[in-house]
PDB file of N, CA and C in Angstrom:
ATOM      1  N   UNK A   1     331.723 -53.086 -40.794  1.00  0.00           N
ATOM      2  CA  UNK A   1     331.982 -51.694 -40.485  1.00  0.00           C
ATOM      3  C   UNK A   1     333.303 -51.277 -41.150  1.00  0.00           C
ATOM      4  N   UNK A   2     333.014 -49.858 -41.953  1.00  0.00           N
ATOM      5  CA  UNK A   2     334.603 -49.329 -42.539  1.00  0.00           C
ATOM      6  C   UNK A   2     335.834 -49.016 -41.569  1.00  0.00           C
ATOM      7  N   UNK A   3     336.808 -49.346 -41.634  1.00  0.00           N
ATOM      8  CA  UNK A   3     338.054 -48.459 -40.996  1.00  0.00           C
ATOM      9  C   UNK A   3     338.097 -47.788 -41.295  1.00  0.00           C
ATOM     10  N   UNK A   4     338.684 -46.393 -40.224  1.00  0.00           N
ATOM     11  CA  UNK A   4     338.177 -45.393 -40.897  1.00  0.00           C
ATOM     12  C   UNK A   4     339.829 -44.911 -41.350  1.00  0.00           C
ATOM     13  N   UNK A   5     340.413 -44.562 -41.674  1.00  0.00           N
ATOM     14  CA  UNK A   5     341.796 -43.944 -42.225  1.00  0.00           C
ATOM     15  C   UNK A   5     342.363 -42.867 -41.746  1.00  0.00           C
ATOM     16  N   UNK A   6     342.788 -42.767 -40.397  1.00  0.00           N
ATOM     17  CA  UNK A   6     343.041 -41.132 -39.412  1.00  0.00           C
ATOM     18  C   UNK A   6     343.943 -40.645 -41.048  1.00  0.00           C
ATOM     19  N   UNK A   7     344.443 -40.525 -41.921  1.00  0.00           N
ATOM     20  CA  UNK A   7     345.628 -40.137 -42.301  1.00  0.00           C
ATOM     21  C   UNK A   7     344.708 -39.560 -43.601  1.00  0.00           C
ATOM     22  N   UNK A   8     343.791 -40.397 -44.077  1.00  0.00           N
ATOM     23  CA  UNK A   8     342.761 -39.592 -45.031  1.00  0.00           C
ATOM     24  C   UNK A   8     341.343 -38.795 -44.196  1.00  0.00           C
ATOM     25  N   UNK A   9     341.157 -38.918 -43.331  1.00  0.00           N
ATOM     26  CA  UNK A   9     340.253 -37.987 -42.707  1.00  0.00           C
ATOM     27  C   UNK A   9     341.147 -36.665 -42.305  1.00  0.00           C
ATOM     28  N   UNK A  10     342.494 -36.334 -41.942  1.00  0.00           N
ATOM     29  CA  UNK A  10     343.284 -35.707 -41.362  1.00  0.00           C
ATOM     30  C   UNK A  10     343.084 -34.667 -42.915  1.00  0.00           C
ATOM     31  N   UNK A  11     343.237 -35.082 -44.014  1.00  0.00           N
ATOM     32  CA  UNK A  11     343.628 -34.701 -44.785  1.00  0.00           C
ATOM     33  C   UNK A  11     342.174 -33.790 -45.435  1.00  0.00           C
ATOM     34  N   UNK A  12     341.386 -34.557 -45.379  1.00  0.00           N
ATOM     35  CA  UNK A  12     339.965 -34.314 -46.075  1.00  0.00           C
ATOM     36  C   UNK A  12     339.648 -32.876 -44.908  1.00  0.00           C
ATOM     37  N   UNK A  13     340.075 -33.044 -43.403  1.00  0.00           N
ATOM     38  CA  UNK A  13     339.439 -31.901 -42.576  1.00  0.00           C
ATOM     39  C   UNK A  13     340.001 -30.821 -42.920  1.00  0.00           C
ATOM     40  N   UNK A  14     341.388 -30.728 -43.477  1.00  0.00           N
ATOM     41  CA  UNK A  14     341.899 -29.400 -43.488  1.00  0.00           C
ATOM     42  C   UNK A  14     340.994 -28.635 -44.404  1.00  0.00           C
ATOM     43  N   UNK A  15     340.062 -29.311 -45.790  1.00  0.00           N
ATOM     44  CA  UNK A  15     339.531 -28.458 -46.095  1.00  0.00           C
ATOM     45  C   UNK A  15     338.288 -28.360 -45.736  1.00  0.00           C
ATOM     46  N   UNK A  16     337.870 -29.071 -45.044  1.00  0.00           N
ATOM     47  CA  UNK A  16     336.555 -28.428 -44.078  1.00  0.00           C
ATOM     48  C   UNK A  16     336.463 -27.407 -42.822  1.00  0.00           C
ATOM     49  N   UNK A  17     337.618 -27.470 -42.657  1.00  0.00           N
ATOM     50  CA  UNK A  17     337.491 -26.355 -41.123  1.00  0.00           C
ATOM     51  C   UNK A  17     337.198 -24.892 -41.365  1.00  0.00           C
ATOM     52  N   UNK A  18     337.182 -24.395 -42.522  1.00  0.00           N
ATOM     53  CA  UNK A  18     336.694 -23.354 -42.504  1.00  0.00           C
ATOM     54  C   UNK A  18     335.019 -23.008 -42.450  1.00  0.00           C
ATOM     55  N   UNK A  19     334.450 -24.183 -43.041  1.00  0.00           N
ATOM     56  CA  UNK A  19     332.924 -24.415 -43.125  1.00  0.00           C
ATOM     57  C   UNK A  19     332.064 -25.048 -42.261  1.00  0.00           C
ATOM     58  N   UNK A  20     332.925 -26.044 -41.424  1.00  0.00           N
ATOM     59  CA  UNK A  20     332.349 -27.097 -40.192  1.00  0.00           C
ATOM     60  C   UNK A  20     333.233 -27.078 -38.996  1.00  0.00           C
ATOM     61  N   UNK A  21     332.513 -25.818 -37.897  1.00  0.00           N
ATOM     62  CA  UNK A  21     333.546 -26.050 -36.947  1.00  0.00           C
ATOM     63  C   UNK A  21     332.356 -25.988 -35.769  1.00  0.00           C
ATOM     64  N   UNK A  22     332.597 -25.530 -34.752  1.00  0.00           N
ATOM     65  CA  UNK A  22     331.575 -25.813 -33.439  1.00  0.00           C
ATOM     66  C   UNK A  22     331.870 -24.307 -33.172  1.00  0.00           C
ATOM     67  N   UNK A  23     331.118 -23.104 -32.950  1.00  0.00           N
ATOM     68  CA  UNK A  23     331.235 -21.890 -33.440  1.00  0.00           C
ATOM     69  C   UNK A  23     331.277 -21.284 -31.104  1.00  0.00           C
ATOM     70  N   UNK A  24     332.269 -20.268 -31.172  1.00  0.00           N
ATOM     71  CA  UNK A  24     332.252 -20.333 -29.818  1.00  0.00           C
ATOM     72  C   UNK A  24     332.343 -19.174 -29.785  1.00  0.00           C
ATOM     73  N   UNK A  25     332.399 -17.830 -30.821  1.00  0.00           N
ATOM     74  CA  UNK A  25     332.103 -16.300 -30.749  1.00  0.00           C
ATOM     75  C   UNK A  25     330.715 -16.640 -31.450  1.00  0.00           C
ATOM     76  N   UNK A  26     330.038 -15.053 -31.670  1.00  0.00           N
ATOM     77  CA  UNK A  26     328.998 -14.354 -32.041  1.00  0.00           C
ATOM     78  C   UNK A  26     329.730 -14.535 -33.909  1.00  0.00           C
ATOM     79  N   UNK A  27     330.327 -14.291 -34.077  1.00  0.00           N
ATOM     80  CA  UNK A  27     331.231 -14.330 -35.189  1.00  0.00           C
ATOM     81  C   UNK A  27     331.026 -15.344 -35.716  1.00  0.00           C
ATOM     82  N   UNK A  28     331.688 -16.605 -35.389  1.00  0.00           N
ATOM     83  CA  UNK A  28     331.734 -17.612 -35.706  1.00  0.00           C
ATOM     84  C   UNK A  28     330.190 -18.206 -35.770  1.00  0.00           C
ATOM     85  N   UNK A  29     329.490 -17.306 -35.152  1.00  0.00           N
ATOM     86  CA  UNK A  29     328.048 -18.596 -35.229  1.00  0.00           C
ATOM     87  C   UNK A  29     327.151 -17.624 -36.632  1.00  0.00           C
ATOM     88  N   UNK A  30     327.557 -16.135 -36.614  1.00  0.00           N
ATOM     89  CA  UNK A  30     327.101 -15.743 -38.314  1.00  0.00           C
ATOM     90  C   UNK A  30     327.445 -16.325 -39.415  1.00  0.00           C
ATOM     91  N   UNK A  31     329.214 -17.012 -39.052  1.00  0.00           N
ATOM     92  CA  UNK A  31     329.593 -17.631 -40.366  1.00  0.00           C
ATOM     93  C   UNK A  31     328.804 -18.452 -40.505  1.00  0.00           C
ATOM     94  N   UNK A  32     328.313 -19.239 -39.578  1.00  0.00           N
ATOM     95  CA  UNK A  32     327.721 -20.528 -39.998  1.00  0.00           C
ATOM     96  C   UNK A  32     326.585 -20.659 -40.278  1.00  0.00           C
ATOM     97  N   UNK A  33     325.584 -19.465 -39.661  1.00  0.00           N
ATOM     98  CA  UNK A  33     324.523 -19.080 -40.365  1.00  0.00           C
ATOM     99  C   UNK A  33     324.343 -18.674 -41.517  1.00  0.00           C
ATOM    100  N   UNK A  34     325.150 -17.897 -42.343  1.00  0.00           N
ATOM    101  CA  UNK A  34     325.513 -17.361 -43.282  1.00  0.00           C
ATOM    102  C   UNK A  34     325.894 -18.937 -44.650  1.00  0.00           C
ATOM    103  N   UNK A  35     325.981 -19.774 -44.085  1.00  0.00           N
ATOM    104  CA  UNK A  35     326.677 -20.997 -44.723  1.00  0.00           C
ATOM    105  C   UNK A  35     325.494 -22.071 -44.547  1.00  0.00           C
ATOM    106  N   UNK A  36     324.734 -22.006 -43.160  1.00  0.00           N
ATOM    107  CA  UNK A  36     323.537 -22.773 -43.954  1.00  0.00           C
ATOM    108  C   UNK A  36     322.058 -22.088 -44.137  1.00  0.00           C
ATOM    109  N   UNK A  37     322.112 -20.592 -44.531  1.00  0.00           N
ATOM    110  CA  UNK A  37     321.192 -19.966 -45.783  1.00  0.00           C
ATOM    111  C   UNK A  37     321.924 -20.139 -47.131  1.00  0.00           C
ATOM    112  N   UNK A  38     322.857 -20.246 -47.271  1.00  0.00           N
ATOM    113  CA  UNK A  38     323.940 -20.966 -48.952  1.00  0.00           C
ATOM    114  C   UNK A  38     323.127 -21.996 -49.051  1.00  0.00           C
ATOM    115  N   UNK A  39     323.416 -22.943 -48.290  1.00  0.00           N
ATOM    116  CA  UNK A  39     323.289 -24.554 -48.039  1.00  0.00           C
ATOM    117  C   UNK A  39     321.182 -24.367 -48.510  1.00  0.00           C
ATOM    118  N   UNK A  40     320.666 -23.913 -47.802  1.00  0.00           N
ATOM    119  CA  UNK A  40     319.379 -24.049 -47.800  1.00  0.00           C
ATOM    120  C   UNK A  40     318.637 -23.333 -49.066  1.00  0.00           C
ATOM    121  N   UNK A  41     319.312 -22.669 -50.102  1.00  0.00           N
ATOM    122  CA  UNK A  41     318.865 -22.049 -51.504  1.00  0.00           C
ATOM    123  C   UNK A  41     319.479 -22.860 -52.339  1.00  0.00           C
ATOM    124  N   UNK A  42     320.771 -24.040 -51.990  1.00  0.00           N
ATOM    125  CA  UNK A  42     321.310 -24.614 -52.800  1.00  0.00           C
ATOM    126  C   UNK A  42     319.986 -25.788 -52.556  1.00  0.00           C
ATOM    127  N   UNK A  43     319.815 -26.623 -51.834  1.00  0.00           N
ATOM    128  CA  UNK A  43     319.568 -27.943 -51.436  1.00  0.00           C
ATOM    129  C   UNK A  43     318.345 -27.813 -51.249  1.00  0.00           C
ATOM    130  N   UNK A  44     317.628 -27.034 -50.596  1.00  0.00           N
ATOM    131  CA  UNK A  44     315.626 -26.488 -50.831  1.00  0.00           C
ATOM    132  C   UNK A  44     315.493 -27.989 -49.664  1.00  0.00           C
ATOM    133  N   UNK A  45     314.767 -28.622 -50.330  1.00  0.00           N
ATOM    134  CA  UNK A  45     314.009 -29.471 -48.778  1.00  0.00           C
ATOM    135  C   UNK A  45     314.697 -31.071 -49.954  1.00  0.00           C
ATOM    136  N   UNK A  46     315.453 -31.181 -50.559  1.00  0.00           N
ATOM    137  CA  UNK A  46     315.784 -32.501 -50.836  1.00  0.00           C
ATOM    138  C   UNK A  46     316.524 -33.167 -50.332  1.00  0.00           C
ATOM    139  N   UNK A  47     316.116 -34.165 -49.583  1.00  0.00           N
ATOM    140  CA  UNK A  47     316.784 -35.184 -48.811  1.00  0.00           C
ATOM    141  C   UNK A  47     317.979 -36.021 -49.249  1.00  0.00           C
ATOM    142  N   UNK A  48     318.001 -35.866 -50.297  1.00  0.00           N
ATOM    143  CA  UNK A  48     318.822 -36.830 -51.518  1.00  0.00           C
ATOM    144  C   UNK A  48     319.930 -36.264 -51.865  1.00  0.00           C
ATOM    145  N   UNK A  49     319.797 -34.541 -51.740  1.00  0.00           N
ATOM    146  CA  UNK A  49     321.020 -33.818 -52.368  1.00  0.00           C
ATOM    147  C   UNK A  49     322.152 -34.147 -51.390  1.00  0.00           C
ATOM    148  N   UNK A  50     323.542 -33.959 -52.113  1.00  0.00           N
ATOM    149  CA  UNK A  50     324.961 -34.751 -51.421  1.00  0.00           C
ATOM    150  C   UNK A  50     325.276 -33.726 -50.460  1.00  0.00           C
ATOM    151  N   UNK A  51     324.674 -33.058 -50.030  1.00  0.00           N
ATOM    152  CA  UNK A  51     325.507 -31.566 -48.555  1.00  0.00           C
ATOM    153  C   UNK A  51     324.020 -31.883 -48.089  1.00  0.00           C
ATOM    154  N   UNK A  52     323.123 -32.470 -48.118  1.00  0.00           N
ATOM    155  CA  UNK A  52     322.347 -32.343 -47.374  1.00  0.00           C
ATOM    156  C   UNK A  52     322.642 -32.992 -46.011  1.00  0.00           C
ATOM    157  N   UNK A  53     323.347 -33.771 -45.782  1.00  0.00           N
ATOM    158  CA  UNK A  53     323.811 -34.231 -45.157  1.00  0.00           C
ATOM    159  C   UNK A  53     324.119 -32.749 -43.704  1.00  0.00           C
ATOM    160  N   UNK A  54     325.163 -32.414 -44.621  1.00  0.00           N
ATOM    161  CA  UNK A  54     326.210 -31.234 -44.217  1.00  0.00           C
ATOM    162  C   UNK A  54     324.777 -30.100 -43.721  1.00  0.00           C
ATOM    163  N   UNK A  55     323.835 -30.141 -44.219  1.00  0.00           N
ATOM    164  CA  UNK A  55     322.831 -28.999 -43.614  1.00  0.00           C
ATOM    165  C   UNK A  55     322.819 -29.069 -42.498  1.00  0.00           C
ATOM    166  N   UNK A  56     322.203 -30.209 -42.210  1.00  0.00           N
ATOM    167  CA  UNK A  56     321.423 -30.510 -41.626  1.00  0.00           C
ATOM    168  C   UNK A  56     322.826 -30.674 -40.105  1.00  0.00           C
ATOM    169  N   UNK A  57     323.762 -31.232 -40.046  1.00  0.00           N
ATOM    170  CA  UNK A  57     324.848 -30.710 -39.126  1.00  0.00           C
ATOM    171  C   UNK A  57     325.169 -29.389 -38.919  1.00  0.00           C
ATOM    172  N   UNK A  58     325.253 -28.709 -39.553  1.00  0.00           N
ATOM    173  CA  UNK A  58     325.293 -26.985 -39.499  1.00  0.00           C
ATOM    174  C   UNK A  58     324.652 -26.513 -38.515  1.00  0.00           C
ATOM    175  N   UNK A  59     322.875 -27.113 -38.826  1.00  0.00           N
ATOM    176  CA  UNK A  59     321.641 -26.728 -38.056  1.00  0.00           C
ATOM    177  C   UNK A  59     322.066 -27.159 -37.110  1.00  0.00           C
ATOM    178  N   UNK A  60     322.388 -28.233 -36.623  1.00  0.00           N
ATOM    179  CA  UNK A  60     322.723 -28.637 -35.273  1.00  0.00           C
ATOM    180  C   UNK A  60     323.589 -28.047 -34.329  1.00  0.00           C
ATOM    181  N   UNK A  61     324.961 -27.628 -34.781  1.00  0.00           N
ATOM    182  CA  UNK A  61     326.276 -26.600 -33.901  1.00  0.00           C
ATOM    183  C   UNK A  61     324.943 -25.590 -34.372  1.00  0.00           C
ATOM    184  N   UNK A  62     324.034 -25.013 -35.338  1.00  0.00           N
ATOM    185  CA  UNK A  62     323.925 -23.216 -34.824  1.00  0.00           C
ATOM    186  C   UNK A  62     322.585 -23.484 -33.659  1.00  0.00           C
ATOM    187  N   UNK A  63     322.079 -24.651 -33.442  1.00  0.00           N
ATOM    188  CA  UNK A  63     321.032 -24.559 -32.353  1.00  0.00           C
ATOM    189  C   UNK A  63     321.609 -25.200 -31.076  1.00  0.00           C
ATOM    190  N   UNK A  64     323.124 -25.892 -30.903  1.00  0.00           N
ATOM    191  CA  UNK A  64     323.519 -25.907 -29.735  1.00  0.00           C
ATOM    192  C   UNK A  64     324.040 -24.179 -29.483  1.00  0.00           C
ATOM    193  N   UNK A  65     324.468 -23.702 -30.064  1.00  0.00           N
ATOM    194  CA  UNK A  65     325.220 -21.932 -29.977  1.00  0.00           C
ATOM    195  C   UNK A  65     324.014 -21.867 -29.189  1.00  0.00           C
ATOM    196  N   UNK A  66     322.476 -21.493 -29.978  1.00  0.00           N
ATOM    197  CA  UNK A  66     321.586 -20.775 -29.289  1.00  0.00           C
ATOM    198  C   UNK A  66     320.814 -21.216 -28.094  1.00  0.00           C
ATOM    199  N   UNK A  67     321.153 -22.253 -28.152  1.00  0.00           N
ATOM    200  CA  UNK A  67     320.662 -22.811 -27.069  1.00  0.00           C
ATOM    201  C   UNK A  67     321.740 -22.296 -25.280  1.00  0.00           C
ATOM    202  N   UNK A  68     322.853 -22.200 -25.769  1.00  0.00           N
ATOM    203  CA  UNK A  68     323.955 -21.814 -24.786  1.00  0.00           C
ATOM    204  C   UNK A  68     324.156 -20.615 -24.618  1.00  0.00           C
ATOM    205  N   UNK A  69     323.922 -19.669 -25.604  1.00  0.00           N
ATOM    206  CA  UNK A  69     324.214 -18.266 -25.783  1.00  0.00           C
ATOM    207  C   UNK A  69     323.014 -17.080 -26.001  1.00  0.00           C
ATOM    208  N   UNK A  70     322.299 -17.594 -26.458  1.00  0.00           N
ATOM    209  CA  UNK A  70     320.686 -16.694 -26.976  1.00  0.00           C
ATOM    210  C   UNK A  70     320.025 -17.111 -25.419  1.00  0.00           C
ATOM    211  N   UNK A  71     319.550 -15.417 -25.013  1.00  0.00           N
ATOM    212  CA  UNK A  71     318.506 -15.690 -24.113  1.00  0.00           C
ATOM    213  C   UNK A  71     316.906 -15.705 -25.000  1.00  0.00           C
ATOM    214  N   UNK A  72     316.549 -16.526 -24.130  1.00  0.00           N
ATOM    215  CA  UNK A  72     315.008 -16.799 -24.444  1.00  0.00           C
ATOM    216  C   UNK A  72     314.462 -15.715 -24.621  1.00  0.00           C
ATOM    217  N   UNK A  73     313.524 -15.288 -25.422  1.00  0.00           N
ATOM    218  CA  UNK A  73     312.895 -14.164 -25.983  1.00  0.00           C
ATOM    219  C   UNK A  73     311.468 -14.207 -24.819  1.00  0.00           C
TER     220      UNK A  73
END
C-alpha cells in the first residue's frame, strides 16, 4: 500500500477545490452539474479516459445533494 504524502495531497487540493467539493447551496450543486455535463461531452461512456474517474465522483456528491435536497417528484 502507497503512503500517502499529507504535504503533496495538501498541495494538489488547492487546485481542485474549485471543481470537487461536496456542494451544500442550490449554487454550488449547478456548479457541479454544470462540470459533469463538461466532463460527460469530454469523456462520452469511456471507462479508460483519465477524469473518468473524476465523473463518475461528481455523479456521486450531485446524487447525495438530490437525494437530501430534491423532493421526490
Amino acid at each position: 500500500m502507497a503512503t500517502i504524502d499529507i504535504n503533496t495531497t495538501q498541495k494538489a487540493w488547492k487546485n481542485l477545490t474549485q471543481i470537487l467539493f461536496v456542494p451544500r447551496t442550490e449554487s454550488e450543486y449547478k456548479q457541479l452539474v454544470a462540470m459533469l455535463d463538461n466532463l460527460i461531452d469530454e469523456i462520452g461512456e469511456n471507462e479508460n479516459h483519465p477524469l473518468a474517474s473524476l465523473m463518475e465522483i461528481i455523479g456521486v456528491l450531485i446524487e447525495n445533494y438530490e437525494q437530501e435536497n430534491v423532493p421526490d417528484l
